[in-house]
PDB file of N, CA and C in Angstrom:
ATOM      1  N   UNK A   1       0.831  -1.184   0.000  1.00  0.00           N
ATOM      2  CA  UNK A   1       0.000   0.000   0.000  1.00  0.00           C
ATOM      3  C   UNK A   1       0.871   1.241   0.000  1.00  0.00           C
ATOM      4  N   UNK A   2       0.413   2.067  -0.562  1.00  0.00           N
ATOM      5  CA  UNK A   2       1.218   3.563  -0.832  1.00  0.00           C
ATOM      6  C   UNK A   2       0.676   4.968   0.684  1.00  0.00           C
ATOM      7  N   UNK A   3       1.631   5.138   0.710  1.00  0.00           N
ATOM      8  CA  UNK A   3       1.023   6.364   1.721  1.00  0.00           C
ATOM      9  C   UNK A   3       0.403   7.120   1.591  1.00  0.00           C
ATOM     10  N   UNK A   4      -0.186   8.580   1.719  1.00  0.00           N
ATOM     11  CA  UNK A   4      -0.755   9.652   1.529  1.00  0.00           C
ATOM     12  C   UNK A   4      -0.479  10.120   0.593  1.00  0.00           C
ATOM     13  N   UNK A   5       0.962  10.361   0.512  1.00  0.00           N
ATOM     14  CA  UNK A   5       1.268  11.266  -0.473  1.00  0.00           C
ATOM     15  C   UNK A   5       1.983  10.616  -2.256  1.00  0.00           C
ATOM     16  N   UNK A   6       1.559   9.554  -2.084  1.00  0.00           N
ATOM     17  CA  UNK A   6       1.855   8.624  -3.202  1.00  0.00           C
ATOM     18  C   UNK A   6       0.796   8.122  -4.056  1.00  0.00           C
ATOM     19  N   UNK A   7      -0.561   8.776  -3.408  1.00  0.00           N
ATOM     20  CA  UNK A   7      -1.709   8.152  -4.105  1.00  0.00           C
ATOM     21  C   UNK A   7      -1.805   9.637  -4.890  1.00  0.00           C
ATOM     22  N   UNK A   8      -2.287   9.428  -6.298  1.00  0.00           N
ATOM     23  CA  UNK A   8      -2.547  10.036  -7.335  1.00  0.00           C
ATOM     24  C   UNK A   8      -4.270  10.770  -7.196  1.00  0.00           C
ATOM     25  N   UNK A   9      -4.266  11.620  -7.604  1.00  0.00           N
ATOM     26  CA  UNK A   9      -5.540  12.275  -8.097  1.00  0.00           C
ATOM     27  C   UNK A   9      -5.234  13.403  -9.117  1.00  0.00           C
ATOM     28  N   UNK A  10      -6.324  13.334  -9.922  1.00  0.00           N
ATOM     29  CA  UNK A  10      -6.696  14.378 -10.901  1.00  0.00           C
ATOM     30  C   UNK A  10      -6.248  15.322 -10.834  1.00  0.00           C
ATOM     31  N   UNK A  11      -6.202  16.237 -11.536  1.00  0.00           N
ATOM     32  CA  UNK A  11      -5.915  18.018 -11.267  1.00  0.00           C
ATOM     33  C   UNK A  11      -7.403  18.280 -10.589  1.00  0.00           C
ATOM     34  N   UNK A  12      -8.904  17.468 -11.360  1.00  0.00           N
ATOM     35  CA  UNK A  12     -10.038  17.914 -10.373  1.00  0.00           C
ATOM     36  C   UNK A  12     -10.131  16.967  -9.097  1.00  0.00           C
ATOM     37  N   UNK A  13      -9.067  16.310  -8.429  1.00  0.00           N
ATOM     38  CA  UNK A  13      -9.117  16.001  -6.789  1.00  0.00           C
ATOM     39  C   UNK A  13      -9.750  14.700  -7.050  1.00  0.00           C
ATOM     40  N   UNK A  14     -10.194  14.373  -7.757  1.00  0.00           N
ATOM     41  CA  UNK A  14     -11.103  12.594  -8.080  1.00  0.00           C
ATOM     42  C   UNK A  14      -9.671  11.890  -8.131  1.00  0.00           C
ATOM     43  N   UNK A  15     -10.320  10.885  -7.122  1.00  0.00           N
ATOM     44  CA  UNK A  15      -9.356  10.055  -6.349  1.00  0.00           C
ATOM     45  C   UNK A  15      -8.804   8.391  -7.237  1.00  0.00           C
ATOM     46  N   UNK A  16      -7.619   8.270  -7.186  1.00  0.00           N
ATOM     47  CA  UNK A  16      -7.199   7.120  -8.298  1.00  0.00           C
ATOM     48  C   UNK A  16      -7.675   5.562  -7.699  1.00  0.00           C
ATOM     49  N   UNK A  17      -8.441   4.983  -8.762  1.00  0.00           N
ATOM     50  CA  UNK A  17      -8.828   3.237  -8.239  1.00  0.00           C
ATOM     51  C   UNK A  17      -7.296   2.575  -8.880  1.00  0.00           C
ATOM     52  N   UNK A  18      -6.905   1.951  -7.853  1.00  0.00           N
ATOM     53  CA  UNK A  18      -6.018   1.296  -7.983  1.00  0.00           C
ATOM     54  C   UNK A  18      -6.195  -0.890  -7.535  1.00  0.00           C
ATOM     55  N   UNK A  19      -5.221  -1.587  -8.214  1.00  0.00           N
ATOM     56  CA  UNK A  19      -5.720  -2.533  -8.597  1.00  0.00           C
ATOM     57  C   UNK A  19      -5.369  -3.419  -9.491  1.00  0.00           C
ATOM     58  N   UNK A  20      -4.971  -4.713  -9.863  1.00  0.00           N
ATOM     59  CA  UNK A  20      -4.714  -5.956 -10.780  1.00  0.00           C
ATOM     60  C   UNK A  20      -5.906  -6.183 -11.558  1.00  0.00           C
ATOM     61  N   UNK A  21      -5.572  -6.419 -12.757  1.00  0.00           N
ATOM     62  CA  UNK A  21      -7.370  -7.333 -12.793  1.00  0.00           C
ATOM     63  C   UNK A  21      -7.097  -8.779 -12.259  1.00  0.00           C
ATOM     64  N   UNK A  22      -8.180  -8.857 -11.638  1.00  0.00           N
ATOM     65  CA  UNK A  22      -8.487  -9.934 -11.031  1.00  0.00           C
ATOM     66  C   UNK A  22      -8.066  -9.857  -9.639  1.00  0.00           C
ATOM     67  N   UNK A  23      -7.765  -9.058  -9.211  1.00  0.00           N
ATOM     68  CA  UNK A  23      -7.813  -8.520  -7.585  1.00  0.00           C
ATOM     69  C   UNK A  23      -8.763  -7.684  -7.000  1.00  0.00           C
ATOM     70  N   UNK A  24      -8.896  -6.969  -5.696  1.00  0.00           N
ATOM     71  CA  UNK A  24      -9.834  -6.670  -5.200  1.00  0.00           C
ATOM     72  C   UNK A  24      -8.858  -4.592  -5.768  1.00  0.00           C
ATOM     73  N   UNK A  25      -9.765  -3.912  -5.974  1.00  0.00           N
ATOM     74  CA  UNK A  25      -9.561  -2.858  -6.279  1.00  0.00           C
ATOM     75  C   UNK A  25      -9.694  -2.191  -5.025  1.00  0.00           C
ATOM     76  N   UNK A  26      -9.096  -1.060  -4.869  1.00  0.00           N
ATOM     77  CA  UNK A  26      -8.961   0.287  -3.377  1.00  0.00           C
ATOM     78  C   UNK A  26      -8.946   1.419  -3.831  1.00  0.00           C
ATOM     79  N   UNK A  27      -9.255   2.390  -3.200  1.00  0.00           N
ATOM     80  CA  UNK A  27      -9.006   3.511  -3.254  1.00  0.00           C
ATOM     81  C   UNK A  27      -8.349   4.303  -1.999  1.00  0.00           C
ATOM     82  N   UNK A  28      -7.515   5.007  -2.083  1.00  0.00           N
ATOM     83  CA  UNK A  28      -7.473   5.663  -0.991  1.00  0.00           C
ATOM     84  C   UNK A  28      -8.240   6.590  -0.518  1.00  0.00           C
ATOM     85  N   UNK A  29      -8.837   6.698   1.163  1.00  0.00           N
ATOM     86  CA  UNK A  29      -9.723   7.503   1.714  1.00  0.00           C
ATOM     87  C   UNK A  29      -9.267   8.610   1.921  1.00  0.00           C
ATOM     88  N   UNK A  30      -9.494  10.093   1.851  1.00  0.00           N
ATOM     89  CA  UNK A  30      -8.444  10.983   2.511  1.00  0.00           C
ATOM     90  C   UNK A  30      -8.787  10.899   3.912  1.00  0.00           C
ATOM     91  N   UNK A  31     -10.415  10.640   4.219  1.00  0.00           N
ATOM     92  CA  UNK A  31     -11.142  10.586   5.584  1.00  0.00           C
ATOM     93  C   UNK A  31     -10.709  10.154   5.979  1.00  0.00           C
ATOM     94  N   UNK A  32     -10.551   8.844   5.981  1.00  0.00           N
ATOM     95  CA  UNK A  32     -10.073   7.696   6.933  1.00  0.00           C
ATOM     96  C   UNK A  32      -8.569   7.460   7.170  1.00  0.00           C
ATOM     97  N   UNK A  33      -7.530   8.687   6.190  1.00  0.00           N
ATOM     98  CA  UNK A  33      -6.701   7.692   5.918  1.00  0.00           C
ATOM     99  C   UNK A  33      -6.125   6.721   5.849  1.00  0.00           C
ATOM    100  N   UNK A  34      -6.421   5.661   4.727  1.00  0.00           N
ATOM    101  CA  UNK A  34      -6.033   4.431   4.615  1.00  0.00           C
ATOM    102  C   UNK A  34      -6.169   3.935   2.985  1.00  0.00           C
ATOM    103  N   UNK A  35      -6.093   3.052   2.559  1.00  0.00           N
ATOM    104  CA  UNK A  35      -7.078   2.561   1.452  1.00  0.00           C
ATOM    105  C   UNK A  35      -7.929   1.600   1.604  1.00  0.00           C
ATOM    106  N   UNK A  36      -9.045   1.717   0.729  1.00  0.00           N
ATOM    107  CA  UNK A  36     -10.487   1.156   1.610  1.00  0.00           C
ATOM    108  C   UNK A  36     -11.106   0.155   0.081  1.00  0.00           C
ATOM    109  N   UNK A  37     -11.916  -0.749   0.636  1.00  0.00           N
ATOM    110  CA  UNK A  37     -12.074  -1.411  -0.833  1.00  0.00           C
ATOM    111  C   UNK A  37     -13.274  -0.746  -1.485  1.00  0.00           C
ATOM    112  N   UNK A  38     -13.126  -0.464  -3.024  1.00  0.00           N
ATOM    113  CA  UNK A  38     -13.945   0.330  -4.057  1.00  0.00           C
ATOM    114  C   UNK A  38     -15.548  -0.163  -3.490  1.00  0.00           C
ATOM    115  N   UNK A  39     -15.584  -1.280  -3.254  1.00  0.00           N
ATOM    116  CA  UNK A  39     -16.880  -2.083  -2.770  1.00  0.00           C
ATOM    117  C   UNK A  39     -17.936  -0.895  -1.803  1.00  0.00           C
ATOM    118  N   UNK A  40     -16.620  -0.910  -0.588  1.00  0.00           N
ATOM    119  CA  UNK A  40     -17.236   0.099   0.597  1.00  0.00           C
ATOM    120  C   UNK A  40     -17.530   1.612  -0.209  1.00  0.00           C
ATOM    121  N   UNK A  41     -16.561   2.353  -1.221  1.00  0.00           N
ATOM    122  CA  UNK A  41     -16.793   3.075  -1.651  1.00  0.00           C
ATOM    123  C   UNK A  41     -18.057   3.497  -2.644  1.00  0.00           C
ATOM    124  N   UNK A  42     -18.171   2.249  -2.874  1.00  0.00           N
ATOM    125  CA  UNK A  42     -19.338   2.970  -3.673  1.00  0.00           C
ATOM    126  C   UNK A  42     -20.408   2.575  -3.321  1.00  0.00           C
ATOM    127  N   UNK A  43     -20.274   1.915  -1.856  1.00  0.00           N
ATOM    128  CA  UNK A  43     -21.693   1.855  -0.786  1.00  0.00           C
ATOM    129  C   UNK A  43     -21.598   3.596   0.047  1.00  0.00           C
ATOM    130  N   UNK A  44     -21.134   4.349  -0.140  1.00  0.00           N
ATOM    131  CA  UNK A  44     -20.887   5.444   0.737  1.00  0.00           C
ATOM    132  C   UNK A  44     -21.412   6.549  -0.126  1.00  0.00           C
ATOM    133  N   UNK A  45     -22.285   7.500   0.779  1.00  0.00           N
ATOM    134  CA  UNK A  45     -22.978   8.530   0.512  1.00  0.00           C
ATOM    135  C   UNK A  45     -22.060   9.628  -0.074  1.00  0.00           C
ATOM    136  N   UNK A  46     -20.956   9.734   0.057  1.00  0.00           N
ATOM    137  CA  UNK A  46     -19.805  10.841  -0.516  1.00  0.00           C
ATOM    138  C   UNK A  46     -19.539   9.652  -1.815  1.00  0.00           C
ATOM    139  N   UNK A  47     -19.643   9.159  -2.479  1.00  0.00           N
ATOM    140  CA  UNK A  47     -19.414   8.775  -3.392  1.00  0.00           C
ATOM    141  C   UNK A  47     -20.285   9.482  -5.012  1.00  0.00           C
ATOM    142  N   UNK A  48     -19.720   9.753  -5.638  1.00  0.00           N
ATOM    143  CA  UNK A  48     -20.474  10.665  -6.751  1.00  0.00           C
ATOM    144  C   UNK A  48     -20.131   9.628  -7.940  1.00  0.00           C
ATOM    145  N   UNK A  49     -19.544   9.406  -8.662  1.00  0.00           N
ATOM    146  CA  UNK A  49     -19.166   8.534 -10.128  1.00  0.00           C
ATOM    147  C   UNK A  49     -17.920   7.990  -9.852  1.00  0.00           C
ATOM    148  N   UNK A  50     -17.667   7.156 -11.051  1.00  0.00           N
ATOM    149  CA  UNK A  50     -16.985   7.146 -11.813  1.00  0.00           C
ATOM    150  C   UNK A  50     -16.166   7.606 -12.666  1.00  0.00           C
ATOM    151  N   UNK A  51     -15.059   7.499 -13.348  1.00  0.00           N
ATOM    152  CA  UNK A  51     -14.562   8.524 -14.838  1.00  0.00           C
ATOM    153  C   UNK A  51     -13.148   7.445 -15.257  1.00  0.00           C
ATOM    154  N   UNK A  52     -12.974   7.488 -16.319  1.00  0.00           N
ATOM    155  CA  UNK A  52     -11.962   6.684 -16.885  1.00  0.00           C
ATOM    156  C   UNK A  52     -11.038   7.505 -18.026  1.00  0.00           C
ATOM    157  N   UNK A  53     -10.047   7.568 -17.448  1.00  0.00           N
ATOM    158  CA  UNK A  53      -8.963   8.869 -18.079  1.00  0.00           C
ATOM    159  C   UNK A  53      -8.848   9.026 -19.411  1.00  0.00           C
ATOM    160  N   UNK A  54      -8.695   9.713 -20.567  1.00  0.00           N
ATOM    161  CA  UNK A  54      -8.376   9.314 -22.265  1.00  0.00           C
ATOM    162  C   UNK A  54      -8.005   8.375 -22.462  1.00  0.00           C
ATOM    163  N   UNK A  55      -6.737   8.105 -21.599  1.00  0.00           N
ATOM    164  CA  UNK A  55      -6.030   6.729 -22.455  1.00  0.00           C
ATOM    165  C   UNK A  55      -6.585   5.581 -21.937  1.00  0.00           C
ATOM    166  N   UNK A  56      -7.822   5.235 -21.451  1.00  0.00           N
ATOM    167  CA  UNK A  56      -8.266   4.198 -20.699  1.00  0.00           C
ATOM    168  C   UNK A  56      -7.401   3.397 -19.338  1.00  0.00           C
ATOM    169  N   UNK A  57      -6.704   4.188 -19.078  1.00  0.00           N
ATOM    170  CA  UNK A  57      -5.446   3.086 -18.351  1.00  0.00           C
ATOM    171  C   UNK A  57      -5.870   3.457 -16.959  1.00  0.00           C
ATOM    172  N   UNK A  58      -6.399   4.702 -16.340  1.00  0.00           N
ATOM    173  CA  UNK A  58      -6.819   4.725 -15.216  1.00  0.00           C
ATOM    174  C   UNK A  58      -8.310   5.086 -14.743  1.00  0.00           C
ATOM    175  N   UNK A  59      -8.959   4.344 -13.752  1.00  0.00           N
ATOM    176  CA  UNK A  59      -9.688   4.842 -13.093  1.00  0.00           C
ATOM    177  C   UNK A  59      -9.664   5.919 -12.453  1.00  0.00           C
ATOM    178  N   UNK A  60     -10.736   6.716 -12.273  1.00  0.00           N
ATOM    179  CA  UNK A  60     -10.660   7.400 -11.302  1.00  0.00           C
ATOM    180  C   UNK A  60     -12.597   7.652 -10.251  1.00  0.00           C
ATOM    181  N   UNK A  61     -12.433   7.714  -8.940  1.00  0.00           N
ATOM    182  CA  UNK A  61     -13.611   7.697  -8.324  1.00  0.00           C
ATOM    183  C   UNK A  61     -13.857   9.107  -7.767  1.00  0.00           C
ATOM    184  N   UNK A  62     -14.702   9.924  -8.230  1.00  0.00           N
ATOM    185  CA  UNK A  62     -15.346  11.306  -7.599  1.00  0.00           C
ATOM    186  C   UNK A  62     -15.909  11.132  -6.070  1.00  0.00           C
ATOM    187  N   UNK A  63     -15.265  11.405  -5.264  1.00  0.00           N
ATOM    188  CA  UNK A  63     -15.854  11.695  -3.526  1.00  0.00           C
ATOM    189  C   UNK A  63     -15.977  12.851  -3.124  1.00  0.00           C
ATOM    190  N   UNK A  64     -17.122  12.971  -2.593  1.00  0.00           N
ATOM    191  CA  UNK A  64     -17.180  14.542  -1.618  1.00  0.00           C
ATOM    192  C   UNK A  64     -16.840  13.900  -0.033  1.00  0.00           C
ATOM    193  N   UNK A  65     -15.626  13.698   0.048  1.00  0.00           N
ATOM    194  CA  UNK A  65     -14.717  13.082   1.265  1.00  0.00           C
ATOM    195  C   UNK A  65     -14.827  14.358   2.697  1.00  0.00           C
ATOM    196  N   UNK A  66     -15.765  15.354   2.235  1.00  0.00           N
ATOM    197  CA  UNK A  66     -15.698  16.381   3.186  1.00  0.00           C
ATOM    198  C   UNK A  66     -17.593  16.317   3.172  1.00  0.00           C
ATOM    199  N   UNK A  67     -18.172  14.986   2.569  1.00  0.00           N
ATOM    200  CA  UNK A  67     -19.706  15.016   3.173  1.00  0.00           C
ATOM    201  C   UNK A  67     -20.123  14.322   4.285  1.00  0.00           C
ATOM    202  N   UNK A  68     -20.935  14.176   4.011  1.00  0.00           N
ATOM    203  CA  UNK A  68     -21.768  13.606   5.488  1.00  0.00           C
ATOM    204  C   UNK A  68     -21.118  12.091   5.673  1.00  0.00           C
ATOM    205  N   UNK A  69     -20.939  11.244   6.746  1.00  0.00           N
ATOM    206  CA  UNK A  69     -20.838  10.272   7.620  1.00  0.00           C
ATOM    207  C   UNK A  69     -21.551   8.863   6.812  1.00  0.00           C
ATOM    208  N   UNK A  70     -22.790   8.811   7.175  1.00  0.00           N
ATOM    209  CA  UNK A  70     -23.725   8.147   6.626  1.00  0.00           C
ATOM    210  C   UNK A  70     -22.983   7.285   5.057  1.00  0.00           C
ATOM    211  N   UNK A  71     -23.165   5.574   6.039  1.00  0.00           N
ATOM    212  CA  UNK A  71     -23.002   5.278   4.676  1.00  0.00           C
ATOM    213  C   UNK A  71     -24.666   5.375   3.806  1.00  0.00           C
ATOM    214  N   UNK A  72     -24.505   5.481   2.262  1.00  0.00           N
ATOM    215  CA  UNK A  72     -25.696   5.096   1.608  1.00  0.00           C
ATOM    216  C   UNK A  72     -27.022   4.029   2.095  1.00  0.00           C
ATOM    217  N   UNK A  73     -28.212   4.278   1.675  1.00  0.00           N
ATOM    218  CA  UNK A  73     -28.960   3.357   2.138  1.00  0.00           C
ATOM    219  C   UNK A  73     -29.064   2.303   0.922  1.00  0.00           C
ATOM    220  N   UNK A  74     -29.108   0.748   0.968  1.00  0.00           N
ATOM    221  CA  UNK A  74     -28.977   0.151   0.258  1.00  0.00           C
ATOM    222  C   UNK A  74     -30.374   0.195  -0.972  1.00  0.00           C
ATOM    223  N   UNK A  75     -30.438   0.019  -1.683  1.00  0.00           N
ATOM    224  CA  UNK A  75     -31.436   0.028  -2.756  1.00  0.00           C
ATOM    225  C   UNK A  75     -32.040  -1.405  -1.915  1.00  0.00           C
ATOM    226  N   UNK A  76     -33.458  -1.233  -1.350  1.00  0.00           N
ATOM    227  CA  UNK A  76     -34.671  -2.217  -1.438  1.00  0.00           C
ATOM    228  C   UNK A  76     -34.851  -1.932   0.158  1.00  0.00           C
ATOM    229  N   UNK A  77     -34.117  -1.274   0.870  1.00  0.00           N
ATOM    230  CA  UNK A  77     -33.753  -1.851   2.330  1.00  0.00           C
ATOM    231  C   UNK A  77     -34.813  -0.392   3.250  1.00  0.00           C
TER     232      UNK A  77
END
């Protein structure tokens, strides 16, 4: 795992998915600091999209990491 200051983001702050294929993908939290699995992330209410760079080679995940607490409520629940 990479530290704080080794994880990549955008010039617009959208945070880099990092990852093998065929492994479990992370992102780093700035909240939490740590990296957290994409799974939890995109169960979480600060989670906004997706985006996939020109050259297709990176992910990237949009968080409002300065919103509310609350994870998401699950669809049916």
């Amino acid at each position: 795992m990479a530290d704080a200051t080794e994880h990549k983001r955008s010039p617009e702050g959208w945070l880099e998915v990092e990852g093998e294929t065929g492994k479990p993908h992370t992102v780093y939290c700035p909240r939490q600091e740590k990296d957290t699995p994409l799974i939890q992330c995109l169960m979480c209410k600060r989670y906004r999209s997706l985006a996939i760079d020109p050259s297709g080679q990176t992910i990237y995940l949009d968080c409002n990491h300065s919103g509310p607490d609350e994870p998401a409520t699950a669809p049916g629940a």
